[in-house]
C-alpha atoms as a PDB file:
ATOM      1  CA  UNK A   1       0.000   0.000   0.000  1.00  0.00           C
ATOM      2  CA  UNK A   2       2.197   2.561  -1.186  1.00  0.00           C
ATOM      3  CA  UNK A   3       2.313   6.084  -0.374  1.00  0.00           C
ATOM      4  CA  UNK A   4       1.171   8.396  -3.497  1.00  0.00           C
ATOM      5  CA  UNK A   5       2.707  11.666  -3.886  1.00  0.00           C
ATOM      6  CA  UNK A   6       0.528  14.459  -5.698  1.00  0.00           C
ATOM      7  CA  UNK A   7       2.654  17.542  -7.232  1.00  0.00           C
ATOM      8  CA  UNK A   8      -0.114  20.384  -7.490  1.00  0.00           C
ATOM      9  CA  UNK A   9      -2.937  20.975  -4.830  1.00  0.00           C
ATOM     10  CA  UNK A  10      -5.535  23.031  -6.930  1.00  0.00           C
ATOM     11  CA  UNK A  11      -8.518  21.275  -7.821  1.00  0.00           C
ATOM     12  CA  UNK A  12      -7.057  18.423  -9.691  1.00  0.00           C
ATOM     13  CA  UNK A  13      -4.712  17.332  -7.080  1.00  0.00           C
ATOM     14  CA  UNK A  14      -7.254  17.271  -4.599  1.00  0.00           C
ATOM     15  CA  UNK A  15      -9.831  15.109  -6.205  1.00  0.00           C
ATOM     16  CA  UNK A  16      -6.642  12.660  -7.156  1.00  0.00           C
ATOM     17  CA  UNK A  17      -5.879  13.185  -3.413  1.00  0.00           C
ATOM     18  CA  UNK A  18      -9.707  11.713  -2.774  1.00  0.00           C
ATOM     19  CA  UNK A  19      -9.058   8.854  -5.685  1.00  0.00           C
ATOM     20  CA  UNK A  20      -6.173   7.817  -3.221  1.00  0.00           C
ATOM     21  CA  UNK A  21      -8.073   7.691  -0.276  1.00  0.00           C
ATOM     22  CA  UNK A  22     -10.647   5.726  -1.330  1.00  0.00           C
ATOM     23  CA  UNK A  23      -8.254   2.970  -1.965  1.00  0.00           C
ATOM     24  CA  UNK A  24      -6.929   3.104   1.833  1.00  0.00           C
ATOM     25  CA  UNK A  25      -3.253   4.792   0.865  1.00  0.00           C
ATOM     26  CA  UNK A  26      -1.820   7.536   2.540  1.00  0.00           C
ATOM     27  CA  UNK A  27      -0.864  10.984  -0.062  1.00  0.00           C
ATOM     28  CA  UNK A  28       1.650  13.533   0.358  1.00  0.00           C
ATOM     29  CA  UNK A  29       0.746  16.546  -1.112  1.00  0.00           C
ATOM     30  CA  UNK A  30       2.768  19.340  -2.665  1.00  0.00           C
ATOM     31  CA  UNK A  31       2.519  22.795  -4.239  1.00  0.00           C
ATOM     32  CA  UNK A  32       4.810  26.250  -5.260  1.00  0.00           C
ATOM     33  CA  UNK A  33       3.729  27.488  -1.916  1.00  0.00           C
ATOM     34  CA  UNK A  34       5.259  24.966   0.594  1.00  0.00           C
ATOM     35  CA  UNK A  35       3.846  22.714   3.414  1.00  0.00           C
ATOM     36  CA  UNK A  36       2.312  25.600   5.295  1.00  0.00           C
ATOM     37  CA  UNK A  37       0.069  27.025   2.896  1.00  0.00           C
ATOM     38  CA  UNK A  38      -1.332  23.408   2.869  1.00  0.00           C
ATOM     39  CA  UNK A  39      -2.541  23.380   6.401  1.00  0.00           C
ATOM     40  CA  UNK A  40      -6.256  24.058   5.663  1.00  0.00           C
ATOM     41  CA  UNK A  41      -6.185  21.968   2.895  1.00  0.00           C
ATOM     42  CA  UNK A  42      -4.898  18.852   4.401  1.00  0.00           C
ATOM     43  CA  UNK A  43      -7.431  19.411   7.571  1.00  0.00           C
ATOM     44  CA  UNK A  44     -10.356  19.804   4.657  1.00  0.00           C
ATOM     45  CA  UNK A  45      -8.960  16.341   2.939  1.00  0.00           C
ATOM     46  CA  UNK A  46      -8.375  14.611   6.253  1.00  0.00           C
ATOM     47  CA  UNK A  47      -6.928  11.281   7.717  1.00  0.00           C
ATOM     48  CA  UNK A  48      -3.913  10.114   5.426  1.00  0.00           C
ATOM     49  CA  UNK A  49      -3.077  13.122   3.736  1.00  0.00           C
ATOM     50  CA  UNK A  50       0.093  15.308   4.654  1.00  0.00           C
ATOM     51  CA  UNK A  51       1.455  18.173   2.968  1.00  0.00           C
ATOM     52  CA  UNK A  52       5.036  17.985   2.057  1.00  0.00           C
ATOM     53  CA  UNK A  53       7.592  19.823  -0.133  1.00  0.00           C
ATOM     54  CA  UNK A  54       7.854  18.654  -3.953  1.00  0.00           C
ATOM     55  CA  UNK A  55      10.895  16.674  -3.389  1.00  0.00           C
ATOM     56  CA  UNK A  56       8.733  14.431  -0.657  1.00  0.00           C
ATOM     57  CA  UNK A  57       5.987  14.157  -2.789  1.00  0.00           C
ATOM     58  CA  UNK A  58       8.154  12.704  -5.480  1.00  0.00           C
ATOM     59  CA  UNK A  59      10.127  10.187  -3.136  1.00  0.00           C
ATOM     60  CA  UNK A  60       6.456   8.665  -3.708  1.00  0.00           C
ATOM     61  CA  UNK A  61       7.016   5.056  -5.800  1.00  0.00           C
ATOM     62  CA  UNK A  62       3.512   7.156  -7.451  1.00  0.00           C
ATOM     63  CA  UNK A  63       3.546  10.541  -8.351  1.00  0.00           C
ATOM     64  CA  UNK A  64       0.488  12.215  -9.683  1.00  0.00           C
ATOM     65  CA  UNK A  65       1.547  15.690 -11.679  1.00  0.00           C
ATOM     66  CA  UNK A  66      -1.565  17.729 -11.223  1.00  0.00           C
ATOM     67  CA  UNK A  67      -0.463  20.679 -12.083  1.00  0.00           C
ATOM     68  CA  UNK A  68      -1.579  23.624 -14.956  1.00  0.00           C
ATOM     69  CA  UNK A  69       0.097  23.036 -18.585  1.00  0.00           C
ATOM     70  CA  UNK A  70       2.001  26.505 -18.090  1.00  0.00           C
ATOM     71  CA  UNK A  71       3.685  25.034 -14.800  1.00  0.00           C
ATOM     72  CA  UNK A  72       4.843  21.358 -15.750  1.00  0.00           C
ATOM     73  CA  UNK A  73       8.168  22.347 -16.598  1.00  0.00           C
ATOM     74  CA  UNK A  74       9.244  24.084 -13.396  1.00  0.00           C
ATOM     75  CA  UNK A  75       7.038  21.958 -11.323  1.00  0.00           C
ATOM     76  CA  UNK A  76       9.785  18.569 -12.417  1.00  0.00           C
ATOM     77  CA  UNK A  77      12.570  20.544 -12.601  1.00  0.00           C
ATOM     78  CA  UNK A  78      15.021  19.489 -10.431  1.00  0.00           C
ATOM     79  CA  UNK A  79      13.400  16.401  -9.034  1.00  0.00           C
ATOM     80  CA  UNK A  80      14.538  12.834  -9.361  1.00  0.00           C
ATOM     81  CA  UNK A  81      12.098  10.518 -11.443  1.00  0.00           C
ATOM     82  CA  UNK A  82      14.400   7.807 -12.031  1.00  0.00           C
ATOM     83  CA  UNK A  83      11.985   4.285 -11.818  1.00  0.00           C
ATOM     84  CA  UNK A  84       9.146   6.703 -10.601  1.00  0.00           C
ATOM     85  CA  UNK A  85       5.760   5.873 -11.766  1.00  0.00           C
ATOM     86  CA  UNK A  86       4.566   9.678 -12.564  1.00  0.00           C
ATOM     87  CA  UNK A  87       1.000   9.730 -13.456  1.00  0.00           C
ATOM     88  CA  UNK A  88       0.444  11.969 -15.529  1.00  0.00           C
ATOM     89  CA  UNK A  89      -2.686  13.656 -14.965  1.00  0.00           C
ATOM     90  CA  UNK A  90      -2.301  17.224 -16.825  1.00  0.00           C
ATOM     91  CA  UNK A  91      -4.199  18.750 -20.003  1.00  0.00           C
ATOM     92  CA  UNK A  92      -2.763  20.823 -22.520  1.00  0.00           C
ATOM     93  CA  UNK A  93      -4.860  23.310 -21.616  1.00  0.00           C
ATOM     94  CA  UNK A  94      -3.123  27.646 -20.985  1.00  0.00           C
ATOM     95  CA  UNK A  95      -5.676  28.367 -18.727  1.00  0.00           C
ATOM     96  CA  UNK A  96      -4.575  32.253 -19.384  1.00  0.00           C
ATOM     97  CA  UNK A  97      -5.153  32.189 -22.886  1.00  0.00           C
ATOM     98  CA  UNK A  98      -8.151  29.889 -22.981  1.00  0.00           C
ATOM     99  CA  UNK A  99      -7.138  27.699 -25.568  1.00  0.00           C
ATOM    100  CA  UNK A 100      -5.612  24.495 -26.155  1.00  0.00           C
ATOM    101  CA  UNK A 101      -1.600  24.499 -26.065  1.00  0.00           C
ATOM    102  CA  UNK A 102       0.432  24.281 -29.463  1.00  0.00           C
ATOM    103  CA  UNK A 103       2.132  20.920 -28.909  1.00  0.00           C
ATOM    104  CA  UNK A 104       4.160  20.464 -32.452  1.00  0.00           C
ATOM    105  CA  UNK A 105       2.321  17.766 -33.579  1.00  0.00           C
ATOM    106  CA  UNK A 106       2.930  15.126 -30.674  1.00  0.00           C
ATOM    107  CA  UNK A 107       1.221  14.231 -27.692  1.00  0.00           C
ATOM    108  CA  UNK A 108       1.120  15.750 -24.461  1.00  0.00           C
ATOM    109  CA  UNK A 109       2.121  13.073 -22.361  1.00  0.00           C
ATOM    110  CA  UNK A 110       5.333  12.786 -24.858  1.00  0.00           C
ATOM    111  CA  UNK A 111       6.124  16.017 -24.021  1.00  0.00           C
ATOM    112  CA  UNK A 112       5.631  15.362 -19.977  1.00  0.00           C
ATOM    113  CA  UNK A 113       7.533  11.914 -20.707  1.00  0.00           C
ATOM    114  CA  UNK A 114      10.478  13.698 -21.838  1.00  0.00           C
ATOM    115  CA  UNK A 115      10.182  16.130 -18.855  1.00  0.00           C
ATOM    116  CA  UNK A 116      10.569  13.352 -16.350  1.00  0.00           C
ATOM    117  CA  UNK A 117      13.365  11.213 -17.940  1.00  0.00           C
ATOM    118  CA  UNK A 118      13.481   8.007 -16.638  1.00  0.00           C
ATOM    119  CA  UNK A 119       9.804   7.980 -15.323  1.00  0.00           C
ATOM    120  CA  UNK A 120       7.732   5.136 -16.398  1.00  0.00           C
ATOM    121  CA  UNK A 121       4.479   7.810 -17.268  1.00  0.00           C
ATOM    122  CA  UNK A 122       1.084   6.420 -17.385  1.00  0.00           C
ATOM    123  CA  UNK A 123      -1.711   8.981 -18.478  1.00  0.00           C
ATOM    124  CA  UNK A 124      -4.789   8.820 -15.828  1.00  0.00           C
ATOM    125  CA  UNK A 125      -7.081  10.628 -14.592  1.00  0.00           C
ATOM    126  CA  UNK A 126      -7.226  13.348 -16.342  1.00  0.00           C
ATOM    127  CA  UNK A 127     -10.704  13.223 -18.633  1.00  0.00           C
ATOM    128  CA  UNK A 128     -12.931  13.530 -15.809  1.00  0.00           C
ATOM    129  CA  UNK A 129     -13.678  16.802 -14.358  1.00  0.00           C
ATOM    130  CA  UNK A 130     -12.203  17.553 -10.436  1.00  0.00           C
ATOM    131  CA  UNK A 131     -15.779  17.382  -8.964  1.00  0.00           C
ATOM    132  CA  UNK A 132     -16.293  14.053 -10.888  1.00  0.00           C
ATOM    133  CA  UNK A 133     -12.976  12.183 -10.284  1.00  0.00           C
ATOM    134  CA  UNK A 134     -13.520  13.413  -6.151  1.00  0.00           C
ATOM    135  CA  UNK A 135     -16.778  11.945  -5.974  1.00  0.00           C
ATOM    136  CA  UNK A 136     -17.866   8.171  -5.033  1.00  0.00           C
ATOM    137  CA  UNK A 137     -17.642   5.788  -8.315  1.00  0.00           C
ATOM    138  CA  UNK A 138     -20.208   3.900  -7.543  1.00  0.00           C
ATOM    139  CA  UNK A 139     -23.143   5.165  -9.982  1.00  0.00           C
ATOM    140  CA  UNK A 140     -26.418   3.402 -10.660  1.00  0.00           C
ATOM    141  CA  UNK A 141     -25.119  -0.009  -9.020  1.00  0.00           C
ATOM    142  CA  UNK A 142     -22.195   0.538 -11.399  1.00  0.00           C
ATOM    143  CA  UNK A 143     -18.480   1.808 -11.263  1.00  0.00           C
ATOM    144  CA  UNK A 144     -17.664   5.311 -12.895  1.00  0.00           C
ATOM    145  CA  UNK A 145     -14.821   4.119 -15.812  1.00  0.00           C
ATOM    146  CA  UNK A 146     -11.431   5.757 -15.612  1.00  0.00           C
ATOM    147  CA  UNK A 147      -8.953   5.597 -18.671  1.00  0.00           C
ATOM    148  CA  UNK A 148      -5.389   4.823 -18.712  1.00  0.00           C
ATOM    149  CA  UNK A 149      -2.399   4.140 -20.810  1.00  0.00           C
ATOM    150  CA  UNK A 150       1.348   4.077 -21.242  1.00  0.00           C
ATOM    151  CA  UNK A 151       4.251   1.897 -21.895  1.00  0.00           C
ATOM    152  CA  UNK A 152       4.932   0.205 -19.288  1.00  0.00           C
ATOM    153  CA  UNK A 153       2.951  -3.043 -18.757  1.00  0.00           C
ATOM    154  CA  UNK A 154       3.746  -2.863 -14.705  1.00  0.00           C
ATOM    155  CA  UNK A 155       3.420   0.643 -14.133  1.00  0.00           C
ATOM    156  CA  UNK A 156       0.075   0.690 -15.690  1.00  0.00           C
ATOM    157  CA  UNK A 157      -0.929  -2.397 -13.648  1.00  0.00           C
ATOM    158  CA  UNK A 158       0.141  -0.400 -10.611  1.00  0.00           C
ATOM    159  CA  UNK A 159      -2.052   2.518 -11.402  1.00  0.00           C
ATOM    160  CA  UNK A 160      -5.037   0.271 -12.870  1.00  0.00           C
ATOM    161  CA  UNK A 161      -4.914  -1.654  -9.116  1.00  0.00           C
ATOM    162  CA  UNK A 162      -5.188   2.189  -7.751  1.00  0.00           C
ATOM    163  CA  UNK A 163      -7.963   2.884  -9.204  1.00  0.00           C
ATOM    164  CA  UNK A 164      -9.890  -0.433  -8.430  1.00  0.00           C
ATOM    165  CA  UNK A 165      -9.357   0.030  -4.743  1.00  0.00           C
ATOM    166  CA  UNK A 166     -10.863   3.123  -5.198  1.00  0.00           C
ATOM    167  CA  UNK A 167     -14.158   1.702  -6.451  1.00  0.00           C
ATOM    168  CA  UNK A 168     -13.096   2.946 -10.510  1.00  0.00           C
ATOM    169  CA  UNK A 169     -13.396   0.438 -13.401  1.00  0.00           C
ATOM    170  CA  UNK A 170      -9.956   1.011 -15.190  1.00  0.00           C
ATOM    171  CA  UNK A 171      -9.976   0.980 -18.966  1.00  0.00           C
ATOM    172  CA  UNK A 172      -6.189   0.215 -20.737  1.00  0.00           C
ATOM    173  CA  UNK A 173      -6.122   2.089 -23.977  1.00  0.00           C
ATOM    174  CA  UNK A 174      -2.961   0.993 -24.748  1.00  0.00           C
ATOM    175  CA  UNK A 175       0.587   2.472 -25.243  1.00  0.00           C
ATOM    176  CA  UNK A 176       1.325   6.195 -24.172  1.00  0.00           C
ATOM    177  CA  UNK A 177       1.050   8.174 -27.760  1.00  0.00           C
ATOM    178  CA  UNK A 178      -1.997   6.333 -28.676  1.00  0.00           C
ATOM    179  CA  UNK A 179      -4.131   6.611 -25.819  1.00  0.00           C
ATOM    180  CA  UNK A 180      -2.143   9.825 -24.773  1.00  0.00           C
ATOM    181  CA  UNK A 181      -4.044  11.229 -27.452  1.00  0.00           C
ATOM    182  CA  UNK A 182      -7.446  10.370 -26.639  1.00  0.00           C
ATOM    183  CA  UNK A 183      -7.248  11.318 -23.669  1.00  0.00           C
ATOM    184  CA  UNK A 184      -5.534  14.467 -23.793  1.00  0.00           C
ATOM    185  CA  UNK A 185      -7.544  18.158 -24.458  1.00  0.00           C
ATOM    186  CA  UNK A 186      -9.141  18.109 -27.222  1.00  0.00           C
ATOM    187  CA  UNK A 187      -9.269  14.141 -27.258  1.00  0.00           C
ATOM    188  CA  UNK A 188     -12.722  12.396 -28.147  1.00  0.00           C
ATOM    189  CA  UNK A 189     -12.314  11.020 -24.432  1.00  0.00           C
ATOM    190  CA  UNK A 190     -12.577  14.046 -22.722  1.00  0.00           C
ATOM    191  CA  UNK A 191     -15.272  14.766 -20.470  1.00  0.00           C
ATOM    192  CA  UNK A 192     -17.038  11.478 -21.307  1.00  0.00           C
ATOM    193  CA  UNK A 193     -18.188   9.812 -17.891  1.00  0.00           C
ATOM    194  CA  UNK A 194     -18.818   6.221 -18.477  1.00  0.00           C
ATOM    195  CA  UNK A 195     -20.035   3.608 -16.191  1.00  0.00           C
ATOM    196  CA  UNK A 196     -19.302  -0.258 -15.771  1.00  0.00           C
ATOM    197  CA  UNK A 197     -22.707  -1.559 -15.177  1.00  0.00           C
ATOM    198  CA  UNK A 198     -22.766  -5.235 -13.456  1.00  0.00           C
END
C-alpha cells in the first residue's frame, strides 16, 4: 500500500488526493507554496493526507503531476524521477489564454515523458472533471470508468490496481502516444463519464 505523492494541490490534485483515499493509501501533497500554505487543505482532505515539499511528494514510488500546462516544466525541474511511476494527470490546456496548447504535432504526455526522464508515465485521470474524479464511483449499481495508458505493462498495472481500490473500473487504452491522445484536451475522451454496469 504505497504512499502516493501528488505535485499540485488546486482542484485536480485534490480530487486525485480523494481517488487515493478511497483505496486506503496515505498521499503527500505538494505545491509552489510549501507545506504551510497546505494546512487548511490537508485538515479539509483529512486522515492520510500530509502536505510535504515537492521533493517528498516525489520520493512517492507514485507521483500524480496535477499541475496547470504553463507550470509542468518548473514543477519537475530538479526532481529525481528515475523508476518513478509519474502519473500523468495534466491537459494541454493555458488556462490564461483559454485555448488548447500548441504541442508540435505530438502528444502531451510525450512532451511530460520527456520532462521526467526516466519515469515510467502512465496517463490517468485526467478526462474527468475535479468534482467528478472526487466523488464516489459507484453510480447506478455501477463503477464510474477511468482511462489509462502508457508503456509500461507494470506501471500501468500499478495505477489500474489504484484505481480499483478506489471503487473505478480502469480501462487500458494501450501504449502512451496512442491513448495519450485520446485522452488528452481536445481528445474524443474528454469529459465522457462512463459507467461499468454489473
Amino acid at each position: 500500500m504505497a504512499t502516493i505523492g501528488v505535485i499540485g494541490a488546486g482542484h485536480a490534485g485534490q480530487a486525485f488526493a480523494r481517488v487515493a483515499q478511497r483505496a486506503g493509501r496515505e498521499v503527500v501533497i505538494a505545491n509552489s507554496g510549501g507545506p504551510q500554505s497546505l494546512a487548511a487543505l490537508v485538515e479539509a482532505l483529512g486522515t492520510g493526507v500530509s502536505a510535504g515539499t515537492a521533493h517528498e511528494g516525489a520520493a512517492a514510488v507514485v507521483v500524480v503531476l496535477a499541475v496547470p500546462w504553463a507550470s509542468v516544466p518548473e514543477a519537475v525541474a530538479s526532481l529525481a524521477w528515475e523508476g518513478k511511476i509519474v502519473v500523468d494527470q495534466t491537459n494541454a490546456f493555458l488556462l490564461s489564454e483559454m485555448k488548447p496548447a500548441g504541442l508540435g504535432g505530438r502528444s502531451s504526455s510525450e512532451i511530460v515523458a520527456e520532462l521526467v526522464e526516466g519515469a515510467r508515465v502512465v496517463k490517468a485521470a485526467n478526462t474527468l472533471g475535479a468534482q467528478l474524479l472526487g466523488s464516489d464511483p459507484d453510480e447506478a449499481g455501477g463503477r464510474r470508468v477511468l482511462f489509462l495508458s502508457g508503456d509500461d505493462a507494470a506501471a500501468k498495472a500499478v495505477v489500474a490496481d489504484l484505481f480499483e481500490g478506489a471503487g473505478f473500473f480502469p480501462i487500458d487504452l494501450g501504449d502512451l502516444v496512442t491513448g495519450g491522445r485520446m485522452q488528452q484536451a481536445g481528445g474524443p475522451l474528454v469529459g465522457v463519464n462512463l459507467v461499468r454496469l454489473p
